[in-house]
N, C-alpha and C. Protein backbone atom coordinates (compact mmCIF):
# COMPACT_ATOMS: atom_id res chain seq x y z
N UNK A 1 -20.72 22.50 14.22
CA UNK A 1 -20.45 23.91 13.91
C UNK A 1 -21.55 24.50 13.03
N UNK A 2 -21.70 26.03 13.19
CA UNK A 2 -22.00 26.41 12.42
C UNK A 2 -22.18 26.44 10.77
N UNK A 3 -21.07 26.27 10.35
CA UNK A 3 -21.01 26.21 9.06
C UNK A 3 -19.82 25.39 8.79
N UNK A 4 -19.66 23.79 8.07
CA UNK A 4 -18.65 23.19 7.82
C UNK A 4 -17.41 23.77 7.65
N UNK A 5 -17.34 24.56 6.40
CA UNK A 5 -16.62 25.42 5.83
C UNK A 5 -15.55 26.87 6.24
N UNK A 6 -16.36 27.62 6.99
CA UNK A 6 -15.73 28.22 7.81
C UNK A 6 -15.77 29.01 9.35
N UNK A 7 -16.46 27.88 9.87
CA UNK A 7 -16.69 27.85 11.58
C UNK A 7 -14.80 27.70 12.18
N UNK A 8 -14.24 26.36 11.65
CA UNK A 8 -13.28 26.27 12.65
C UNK A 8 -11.99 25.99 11.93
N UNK A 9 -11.11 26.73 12.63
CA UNK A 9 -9.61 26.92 12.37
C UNK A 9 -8.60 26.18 13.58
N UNK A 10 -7.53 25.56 12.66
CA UNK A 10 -6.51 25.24 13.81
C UNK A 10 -5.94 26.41 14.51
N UNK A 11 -6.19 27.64 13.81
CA UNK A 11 -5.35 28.90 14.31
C UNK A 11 -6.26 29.45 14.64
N UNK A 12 -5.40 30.66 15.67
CA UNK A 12 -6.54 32.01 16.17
C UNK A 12 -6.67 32.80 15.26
N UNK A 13 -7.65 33.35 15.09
CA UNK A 13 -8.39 34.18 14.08
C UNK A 13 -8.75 35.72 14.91
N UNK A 14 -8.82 36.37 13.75
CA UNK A 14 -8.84 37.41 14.12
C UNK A 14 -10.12 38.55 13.22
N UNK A 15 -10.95 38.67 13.35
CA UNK A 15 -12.06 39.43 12.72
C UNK A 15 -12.54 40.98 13.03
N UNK A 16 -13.03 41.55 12.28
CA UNK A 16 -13.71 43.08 12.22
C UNK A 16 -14.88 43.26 11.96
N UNK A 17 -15.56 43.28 12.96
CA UNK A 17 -17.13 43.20 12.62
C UNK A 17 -17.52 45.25 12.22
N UNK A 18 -17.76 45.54 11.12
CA UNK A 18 -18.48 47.07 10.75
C UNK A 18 -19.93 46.69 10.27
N UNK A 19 -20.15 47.84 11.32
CA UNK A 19 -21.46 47.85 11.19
C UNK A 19 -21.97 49.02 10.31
N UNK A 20 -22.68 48.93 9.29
CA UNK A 20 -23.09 50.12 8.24
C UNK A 20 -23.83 50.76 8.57
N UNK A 21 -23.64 52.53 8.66
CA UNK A 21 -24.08 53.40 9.12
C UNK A 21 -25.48 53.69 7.84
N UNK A 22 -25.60 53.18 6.91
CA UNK A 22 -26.77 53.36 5.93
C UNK A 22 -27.46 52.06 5.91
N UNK A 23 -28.47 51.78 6.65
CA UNK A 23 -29.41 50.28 7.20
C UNK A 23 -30.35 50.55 6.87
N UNK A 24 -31.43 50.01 6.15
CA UNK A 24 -32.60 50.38 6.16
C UNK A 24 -33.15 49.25 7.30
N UNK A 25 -32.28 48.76 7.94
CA UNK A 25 -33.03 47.59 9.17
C UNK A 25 -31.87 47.86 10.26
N UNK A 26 -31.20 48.58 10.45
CA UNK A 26 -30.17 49.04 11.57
C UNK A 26 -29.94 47.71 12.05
N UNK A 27 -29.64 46.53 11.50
CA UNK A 27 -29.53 45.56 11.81
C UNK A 27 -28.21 44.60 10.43
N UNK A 28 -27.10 45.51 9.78
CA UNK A 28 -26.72 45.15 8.86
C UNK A 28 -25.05 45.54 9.24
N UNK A 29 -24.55 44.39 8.73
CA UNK A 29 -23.09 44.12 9.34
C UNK A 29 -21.98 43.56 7.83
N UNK A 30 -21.06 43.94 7.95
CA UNK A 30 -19.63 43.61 7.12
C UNK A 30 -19.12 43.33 8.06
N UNK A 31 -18.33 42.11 8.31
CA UNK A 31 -17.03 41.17 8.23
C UNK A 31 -16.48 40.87 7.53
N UNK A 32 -14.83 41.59 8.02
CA UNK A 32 -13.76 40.53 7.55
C UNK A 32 -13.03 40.13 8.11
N UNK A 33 -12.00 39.08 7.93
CA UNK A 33 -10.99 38.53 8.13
C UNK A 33 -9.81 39.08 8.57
N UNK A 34 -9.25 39.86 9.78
CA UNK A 34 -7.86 40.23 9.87
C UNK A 34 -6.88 39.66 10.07
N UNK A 35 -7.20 38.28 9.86
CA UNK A 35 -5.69 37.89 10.52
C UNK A 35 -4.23 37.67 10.05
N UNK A 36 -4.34 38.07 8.69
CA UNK A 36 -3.02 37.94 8.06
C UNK A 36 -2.95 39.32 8.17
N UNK A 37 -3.54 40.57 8.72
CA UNK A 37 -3.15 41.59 8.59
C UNK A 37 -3.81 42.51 7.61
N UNK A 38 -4.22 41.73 6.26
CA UNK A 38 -4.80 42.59 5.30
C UNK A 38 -6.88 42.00 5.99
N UNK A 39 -7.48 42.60 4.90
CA UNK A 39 -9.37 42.98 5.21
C UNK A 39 -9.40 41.70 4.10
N UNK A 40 -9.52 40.76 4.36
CA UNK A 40 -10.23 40.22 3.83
C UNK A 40 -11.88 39.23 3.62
N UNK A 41 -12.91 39.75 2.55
CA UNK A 41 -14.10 40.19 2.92
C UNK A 41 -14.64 38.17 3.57
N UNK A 42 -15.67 38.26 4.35
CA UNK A 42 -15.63 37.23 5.32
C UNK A 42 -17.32 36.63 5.15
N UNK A 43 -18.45 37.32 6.02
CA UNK A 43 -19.73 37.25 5.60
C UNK A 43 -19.96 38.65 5.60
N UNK A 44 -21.47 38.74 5.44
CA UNK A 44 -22.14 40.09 5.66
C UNK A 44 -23.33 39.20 6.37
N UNK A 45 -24.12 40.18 7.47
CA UNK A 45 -25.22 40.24 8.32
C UNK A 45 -26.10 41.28 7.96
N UNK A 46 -27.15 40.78 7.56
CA UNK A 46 -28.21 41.47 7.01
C UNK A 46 -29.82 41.53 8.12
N UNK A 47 -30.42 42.34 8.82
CA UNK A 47 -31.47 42.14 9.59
C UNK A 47 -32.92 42.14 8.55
N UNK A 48 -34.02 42.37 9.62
CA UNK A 48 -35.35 42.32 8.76
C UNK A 48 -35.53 43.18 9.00
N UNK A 49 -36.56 44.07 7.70
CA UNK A 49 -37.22 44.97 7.35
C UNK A 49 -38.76 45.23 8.55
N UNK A 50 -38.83 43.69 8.81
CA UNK A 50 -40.28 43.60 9.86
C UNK A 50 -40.12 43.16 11.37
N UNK A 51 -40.50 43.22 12.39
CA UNK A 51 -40.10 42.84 13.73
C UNK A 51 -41.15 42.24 14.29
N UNK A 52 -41.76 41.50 13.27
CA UNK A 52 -42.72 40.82 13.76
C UNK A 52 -42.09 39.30 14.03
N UNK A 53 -43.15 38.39 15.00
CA UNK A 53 -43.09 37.08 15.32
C UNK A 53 -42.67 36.18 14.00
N UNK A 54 -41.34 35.39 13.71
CA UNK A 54 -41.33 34.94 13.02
C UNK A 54 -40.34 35.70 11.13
N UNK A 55 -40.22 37.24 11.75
CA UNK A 55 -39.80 37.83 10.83
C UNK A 55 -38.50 38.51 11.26
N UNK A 56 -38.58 38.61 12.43
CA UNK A 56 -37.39 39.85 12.93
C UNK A 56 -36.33 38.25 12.94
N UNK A 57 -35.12 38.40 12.02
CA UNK A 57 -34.13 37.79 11.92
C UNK A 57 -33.10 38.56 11.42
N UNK A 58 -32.19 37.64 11.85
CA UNK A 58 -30.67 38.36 10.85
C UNK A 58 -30.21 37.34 10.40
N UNK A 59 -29.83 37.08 8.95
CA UNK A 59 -28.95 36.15 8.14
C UNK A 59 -27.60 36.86 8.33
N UNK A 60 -27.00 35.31 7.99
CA UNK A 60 -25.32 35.49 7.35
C UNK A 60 -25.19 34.86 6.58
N UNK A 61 -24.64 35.65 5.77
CA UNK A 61 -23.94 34.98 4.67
C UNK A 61 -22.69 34.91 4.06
N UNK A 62 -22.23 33.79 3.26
CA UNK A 62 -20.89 33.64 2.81
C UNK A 62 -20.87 34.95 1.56
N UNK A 63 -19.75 35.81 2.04
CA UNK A 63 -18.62 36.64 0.88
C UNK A 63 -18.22 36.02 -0.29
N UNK A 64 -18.24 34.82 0.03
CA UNK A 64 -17.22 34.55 -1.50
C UNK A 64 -18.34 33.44 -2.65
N UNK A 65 -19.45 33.34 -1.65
CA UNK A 65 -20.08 32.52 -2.78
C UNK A 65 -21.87 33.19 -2.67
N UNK A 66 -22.05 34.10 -1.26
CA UNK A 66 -23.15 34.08 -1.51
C UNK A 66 -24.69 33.61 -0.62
N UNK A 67 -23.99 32.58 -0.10
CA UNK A 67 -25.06 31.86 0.16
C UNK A 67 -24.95 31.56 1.63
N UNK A 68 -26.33 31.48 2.13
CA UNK A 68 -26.56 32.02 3.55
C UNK A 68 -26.33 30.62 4.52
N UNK A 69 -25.62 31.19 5.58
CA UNK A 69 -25.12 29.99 6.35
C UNK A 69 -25.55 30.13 7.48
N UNK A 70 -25.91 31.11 8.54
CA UNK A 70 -26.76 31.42 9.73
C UNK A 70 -27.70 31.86 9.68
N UNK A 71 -28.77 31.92 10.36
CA UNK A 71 -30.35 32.55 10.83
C UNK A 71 -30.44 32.60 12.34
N UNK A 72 -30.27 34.19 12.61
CA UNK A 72 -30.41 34.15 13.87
C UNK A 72 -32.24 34.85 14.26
N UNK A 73 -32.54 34.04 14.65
CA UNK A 73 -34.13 34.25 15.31
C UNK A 73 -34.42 34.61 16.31
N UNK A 74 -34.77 35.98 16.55
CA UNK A 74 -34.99 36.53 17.64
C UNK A 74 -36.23 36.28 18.41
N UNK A 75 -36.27 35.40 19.64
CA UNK A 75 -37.69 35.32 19.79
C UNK A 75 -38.18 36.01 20.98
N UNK A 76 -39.45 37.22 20.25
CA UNK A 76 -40.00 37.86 20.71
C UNK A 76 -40.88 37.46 22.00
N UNK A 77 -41.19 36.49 22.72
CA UNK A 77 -41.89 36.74 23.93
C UNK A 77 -41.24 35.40 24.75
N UNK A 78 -40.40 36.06 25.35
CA UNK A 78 -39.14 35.56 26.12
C UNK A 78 -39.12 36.51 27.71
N UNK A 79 -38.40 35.51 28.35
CA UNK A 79 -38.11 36.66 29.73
C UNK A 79 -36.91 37.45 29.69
N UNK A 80 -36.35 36.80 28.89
CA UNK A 80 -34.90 38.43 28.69
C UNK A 80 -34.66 38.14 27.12
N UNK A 81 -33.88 39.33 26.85
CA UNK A 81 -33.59 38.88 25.03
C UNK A 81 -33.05 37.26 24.69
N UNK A 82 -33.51 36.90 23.58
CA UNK A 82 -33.44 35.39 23.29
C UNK A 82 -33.27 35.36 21.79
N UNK A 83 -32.26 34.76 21.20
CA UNK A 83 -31.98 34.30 19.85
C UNK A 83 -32.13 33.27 19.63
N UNK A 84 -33.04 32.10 19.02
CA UNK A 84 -32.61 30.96 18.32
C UNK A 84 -31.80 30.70 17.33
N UNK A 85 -30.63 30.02 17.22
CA UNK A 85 -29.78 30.12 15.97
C UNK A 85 -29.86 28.43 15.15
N UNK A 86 -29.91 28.88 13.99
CA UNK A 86 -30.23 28.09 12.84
C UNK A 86 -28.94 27.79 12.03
N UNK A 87 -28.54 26.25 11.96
CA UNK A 87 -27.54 26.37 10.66
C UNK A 87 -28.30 26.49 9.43
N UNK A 88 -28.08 27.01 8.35
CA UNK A 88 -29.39 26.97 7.45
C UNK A 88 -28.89 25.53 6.08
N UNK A 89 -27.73 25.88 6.20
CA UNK A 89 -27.35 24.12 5.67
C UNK A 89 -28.15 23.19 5.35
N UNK A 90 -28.75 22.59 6.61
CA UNK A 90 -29.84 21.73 6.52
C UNK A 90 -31.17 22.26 7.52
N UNK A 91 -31.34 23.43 7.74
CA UNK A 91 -32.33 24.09 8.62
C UNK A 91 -32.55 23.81 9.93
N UNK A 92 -31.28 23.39 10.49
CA UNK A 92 -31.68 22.68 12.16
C UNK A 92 -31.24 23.68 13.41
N UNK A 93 -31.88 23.72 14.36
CA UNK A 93 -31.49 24.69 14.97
C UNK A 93 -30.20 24.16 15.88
N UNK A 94 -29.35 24.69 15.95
CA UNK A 94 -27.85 23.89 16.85
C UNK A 94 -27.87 25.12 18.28
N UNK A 95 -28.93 25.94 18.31
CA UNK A 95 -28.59 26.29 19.81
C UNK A 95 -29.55 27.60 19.97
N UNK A 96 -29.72 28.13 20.91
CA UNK A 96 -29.88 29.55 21.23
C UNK A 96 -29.02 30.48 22.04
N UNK A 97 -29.06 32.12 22.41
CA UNK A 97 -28.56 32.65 23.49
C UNK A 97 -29.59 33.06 24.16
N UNK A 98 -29.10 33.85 25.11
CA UNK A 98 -30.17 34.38 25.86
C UNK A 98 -29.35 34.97 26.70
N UNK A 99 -30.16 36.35 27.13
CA UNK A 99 -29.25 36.90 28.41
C UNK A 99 -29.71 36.55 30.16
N UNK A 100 -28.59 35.80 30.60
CA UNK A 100 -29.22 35.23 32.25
C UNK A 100 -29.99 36.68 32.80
N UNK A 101 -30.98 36.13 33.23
CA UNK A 101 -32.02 36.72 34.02
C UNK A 101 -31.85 37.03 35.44
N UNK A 102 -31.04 36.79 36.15
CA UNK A 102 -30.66 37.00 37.59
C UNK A 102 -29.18 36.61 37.72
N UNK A 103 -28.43 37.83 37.31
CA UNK A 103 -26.55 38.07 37.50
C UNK A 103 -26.33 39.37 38.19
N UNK A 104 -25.49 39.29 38.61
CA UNK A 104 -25.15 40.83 39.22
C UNK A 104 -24.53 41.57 38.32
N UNK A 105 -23.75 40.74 37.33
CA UNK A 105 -23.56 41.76 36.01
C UNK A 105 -24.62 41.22 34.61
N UNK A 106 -24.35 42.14 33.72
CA UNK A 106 -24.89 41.48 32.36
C UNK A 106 -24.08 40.26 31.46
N UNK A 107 -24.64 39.29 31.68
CA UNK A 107 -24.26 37.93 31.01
C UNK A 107 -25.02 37.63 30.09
N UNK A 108 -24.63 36.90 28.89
CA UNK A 108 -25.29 35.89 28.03
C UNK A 108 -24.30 34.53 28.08
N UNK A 109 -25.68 34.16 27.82
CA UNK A 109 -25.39 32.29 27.81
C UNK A 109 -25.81 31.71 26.49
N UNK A 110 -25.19 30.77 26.34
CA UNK A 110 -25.32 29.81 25.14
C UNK A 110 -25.55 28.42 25.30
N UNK A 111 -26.64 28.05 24.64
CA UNK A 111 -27.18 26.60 25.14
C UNK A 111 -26.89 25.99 23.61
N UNK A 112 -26.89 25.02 23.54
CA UNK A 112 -26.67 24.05 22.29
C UNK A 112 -27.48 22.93 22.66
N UNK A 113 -28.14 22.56 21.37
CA UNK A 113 -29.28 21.93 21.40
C UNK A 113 -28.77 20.57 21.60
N UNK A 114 -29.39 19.51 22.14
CA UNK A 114 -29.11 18.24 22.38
C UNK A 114 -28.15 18.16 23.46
N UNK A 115 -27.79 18.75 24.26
CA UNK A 115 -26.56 18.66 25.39
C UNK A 115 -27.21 18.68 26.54
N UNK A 116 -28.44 17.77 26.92
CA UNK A 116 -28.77 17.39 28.32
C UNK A 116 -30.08 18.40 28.86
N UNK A 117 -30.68 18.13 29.69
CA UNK A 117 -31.90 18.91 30.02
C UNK A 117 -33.18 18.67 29.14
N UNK A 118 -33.94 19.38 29.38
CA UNK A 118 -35.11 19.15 28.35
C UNK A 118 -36.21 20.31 28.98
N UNK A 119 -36.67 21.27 27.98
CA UNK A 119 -37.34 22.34 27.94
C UNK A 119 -36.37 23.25 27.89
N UNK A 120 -36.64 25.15 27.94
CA UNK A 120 -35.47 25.92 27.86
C UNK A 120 -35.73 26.32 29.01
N UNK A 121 -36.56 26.41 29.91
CA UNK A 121 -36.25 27.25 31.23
C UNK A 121 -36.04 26.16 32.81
N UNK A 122 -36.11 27.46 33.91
CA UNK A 122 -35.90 26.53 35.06
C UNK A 122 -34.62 25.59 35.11
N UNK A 123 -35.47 24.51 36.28
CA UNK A 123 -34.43 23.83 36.17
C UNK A 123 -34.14 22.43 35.23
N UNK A 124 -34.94 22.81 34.21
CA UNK A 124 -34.68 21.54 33.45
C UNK A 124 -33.77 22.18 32.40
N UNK A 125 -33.04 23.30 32.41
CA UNK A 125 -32.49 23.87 31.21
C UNK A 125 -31.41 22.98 31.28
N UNK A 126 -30.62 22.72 30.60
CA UNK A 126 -29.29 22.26 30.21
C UNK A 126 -28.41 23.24 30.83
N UNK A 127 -26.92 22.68 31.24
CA UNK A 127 -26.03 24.16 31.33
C UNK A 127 -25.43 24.50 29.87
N UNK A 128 -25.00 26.23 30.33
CA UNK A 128 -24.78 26.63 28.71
C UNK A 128 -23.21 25.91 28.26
N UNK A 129 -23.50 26.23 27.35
CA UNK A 129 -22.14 25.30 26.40
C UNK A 129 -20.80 26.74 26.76
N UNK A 130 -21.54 28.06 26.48
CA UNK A 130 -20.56 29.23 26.93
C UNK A 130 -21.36 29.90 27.62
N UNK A 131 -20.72 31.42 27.84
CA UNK A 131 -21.17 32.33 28.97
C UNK A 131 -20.08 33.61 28.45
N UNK A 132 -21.27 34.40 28.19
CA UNK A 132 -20.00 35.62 27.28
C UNK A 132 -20.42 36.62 28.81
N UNK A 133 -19.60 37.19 29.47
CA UNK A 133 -19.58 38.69 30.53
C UNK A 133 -18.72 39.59 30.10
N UNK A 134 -18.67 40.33 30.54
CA UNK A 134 -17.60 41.72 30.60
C UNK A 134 -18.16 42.81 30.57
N UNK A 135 -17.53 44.21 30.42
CA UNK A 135 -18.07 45.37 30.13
C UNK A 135 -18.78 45.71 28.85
N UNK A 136 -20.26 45.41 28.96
CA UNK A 136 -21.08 45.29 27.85
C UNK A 136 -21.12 47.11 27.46
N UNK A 137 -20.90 47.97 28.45
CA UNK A 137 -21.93 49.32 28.60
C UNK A 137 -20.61 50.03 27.23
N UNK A 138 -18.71 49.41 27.74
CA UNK A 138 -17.89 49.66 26.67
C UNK A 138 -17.57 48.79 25.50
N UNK A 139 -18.41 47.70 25.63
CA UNK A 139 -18.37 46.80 24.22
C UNK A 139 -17.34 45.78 24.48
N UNK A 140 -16.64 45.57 25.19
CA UNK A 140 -15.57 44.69 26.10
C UNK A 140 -15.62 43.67 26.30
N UNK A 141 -15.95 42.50 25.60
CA UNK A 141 -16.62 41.04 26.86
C UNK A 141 -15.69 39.95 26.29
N UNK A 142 -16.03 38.84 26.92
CA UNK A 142 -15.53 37.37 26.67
C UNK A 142 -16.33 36.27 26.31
N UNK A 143 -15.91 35.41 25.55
CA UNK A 143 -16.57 34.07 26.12
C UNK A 143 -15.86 32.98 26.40
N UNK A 144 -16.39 32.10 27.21
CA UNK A 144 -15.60 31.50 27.82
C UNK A 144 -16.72 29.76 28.56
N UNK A 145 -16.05 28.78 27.75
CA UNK A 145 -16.63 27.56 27.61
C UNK A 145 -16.84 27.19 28.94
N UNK A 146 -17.18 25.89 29.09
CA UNK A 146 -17.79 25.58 30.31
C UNK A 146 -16.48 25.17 31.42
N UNK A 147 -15.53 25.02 30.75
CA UNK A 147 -14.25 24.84 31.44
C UNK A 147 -13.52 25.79 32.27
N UNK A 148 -14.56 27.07 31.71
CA UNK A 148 -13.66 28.63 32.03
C UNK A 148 -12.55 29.17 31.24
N UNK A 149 -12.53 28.62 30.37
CA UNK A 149 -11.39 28.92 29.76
C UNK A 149 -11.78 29.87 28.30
N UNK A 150 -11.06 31.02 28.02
CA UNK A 150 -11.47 32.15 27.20
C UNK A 150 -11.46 31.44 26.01
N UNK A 151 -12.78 31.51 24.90
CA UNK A 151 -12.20 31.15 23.62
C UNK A 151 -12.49 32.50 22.81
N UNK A 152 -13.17 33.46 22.89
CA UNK A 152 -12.99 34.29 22.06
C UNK A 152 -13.20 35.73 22.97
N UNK A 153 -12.98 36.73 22.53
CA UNK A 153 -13.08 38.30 22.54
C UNK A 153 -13.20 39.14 22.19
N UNK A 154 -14.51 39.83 22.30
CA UNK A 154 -14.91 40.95 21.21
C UNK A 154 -14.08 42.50 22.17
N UNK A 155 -13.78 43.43 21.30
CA UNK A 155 -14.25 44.70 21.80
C UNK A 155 -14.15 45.75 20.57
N UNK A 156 -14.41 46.95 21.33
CA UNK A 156 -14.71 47.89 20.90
C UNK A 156 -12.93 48.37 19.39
N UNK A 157 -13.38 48.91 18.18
CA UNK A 157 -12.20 48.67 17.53
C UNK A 157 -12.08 50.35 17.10
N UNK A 158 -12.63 51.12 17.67
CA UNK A 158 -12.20 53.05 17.89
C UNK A 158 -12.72 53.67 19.24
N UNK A 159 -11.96 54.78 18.93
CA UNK A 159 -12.28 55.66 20.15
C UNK A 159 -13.84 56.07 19.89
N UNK A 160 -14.25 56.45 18.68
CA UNK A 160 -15.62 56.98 19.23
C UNK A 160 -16.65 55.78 18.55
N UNK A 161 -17.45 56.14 19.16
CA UNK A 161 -18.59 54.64 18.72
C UNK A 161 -19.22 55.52 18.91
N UNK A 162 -21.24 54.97 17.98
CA UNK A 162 -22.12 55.32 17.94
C UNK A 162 -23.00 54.32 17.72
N UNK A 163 -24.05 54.48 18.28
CA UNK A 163 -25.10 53.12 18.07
C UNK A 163 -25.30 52.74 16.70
N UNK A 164 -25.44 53.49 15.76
CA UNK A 164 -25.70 53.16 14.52
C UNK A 164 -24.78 52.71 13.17
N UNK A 165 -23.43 52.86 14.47
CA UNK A 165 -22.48 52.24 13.38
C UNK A 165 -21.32 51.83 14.40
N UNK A 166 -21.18 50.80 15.19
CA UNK A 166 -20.38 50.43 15.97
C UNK A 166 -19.65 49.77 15.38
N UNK A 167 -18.41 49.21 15.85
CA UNK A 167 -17.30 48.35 15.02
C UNK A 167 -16.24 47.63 16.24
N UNK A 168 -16.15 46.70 15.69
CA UNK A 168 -15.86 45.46 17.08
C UNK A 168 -14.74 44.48 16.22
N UNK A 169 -13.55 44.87 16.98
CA UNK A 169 -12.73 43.49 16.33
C UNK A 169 -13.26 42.26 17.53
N UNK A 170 -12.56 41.11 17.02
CA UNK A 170 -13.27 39.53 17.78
C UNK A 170 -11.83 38.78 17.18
N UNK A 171 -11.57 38.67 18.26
CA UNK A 171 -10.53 37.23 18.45
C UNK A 171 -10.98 35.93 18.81
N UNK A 172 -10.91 34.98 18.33
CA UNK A 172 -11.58 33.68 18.19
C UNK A 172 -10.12 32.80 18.26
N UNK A 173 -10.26 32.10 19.29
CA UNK A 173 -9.02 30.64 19.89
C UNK A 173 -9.52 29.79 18.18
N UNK A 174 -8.50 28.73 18.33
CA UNK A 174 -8.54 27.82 17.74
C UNK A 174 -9.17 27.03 17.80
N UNK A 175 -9.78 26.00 17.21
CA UNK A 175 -10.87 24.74 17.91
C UNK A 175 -12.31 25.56 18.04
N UNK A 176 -12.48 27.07 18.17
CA UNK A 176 -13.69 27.58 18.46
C UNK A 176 -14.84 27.87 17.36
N UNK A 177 -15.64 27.94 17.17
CA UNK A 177 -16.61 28.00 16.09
C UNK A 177 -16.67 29.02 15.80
N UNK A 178 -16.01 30.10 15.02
CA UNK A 178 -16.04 31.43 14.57
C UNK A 178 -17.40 32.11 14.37
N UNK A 179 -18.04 31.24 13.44
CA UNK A 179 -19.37 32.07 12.69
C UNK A 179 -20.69 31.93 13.89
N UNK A 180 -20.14 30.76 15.54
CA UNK A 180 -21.11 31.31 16.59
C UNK A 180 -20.93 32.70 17.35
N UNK A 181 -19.72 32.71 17.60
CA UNK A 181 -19.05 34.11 17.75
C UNK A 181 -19.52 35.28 17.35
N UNK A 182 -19.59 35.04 15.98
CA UNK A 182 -19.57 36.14 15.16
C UNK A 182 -21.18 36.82 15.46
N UNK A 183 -22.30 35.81 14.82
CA UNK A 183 -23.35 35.68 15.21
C UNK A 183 -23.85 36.72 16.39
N UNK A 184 -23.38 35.94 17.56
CA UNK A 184 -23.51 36.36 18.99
C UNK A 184 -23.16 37.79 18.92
N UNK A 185 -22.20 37.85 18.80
CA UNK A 185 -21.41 39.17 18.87
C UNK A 185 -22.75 40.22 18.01
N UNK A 186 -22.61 40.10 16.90
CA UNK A 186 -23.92 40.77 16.08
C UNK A 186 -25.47 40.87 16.77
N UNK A 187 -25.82 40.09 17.71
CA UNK A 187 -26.81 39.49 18.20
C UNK A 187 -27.19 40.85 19.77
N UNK A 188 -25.72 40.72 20.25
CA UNK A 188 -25.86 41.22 21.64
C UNK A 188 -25.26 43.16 21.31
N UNK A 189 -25.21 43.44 20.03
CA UNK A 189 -24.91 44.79 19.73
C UNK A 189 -26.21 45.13 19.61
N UNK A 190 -27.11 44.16 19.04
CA UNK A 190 -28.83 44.61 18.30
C UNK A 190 -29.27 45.06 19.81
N UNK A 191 -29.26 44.10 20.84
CA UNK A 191 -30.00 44.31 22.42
C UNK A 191 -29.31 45.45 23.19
N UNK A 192 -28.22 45.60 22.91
CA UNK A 192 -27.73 46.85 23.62
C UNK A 192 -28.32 48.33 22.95
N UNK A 193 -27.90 47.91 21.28
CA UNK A 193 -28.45 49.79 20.69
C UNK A 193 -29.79 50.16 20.89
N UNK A 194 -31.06 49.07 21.36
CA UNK A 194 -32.15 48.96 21.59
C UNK A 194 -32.17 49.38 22.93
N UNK A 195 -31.65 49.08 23.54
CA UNK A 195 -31.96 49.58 25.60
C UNK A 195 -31.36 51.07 25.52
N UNK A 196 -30.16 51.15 24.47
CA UNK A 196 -30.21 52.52 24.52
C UNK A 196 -30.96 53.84 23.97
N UNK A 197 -31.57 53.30 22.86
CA UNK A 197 -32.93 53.67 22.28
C UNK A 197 -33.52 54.13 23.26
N UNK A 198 -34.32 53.04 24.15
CA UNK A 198 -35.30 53.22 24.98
C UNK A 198 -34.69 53.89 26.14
N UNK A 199 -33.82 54.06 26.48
CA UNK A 199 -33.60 55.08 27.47
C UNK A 199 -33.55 56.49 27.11
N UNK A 200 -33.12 56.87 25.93
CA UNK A 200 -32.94 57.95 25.24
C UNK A 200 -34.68 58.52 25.31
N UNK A 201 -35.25 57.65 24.70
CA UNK A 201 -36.85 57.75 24.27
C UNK A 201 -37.91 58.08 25.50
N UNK A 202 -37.08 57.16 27.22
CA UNK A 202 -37.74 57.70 28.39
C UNK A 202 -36.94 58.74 29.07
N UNK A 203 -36.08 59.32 28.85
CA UNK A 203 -35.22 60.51 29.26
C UNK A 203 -35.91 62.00 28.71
């Protein structure tokens, strides 16, 4: 897992990802905890100031103590968007996403490091560990392990959304690694408000 501490629950969980409408990196997130019903505060996701090779990241970090437990690494010269993710624990990388390159809908996949294959592309890739689809265009999707079977669900958590401050509850099964979820989820909002950028920008 992600993070010893609070990746995995015997119970389903229930989270609120807000995204802060005042970013100086439009890349900055509050989570909390809904599942007893009350907000209770969870990590925060913070992006980079620079988007260069090696700089454009987003941390997470723990609410209650502080200290940073994910690094998601965006790597810039890829054939579709690509995250490397980092436990920062002991600095090892436990996986990447990436969005499949030839689907008839928009998919991301999740590979975890050490699970067979060798290189990241073709056919020596490994298969992914998950596979998040759904209605990306309304914020809607799933993921769902290699078994097929749903372990978590983001969507949209109001009627009106805006790129610069979207807000996404996420239901997370039991047994599932929350803070990859979470991650992801944060990960595939950055690639969407960006394509919509650029369409805005060629319109």
């Amino acid at each position: 897992p992600l993070s010893s501490d609070m990746s995995i629950s015997d119970n389903v969980r229930t989270f609120a990802i807000k995204e802060r409408p005042l970013s100086f990196t439009g890349e900055d997130f509050d989570i909390v905890e809904i599942t007893s019903g009350n907000e209770e505060d969870f990590v925060r996701v913070r992006g980079a100031m620079l988007h260069l090779p090696g700089k454009d990241k987003m941390r997470v970090s723990s609410c209650a103590t502080g200290e940073k437990c994910v690094v998601m690494d965006r790597v810039l010269i890829a054939a579709t968007p690509s995250y490397d993710l980092y436990r920062t624990s002991d600095g090892v990388k436990i996986g990447w996403m990436e969005k499949k390159l030839i689907s008839f809908m928009d998919t991301f996949d999740v590979y975890m490091e050490g699970k067979g294959g060798f290189g990241v592309t073709g056919l020596f890739k490994p298969d992914p560990a998950y596979r998040i689809e759904g209605d990306f265009l309304d914020r809607n999707f799933s993921f769902k392990n290699q078994e097929g079977k749903v372990v978590a669900r983001a969507n949209m958590d109001c009627w009106v959304q805006l790129d610069m401050m979207n807000h996404y509850q996420v239901q997370v099964a039991d047994g599932m690694d929350a803070m990859l979820v979470l991650a992801c989820v944060c990960c595939i909002d950055e690639e969407f408000d960006e394509e919509h950028q650029k369409r805005r920008e060629g319109s």
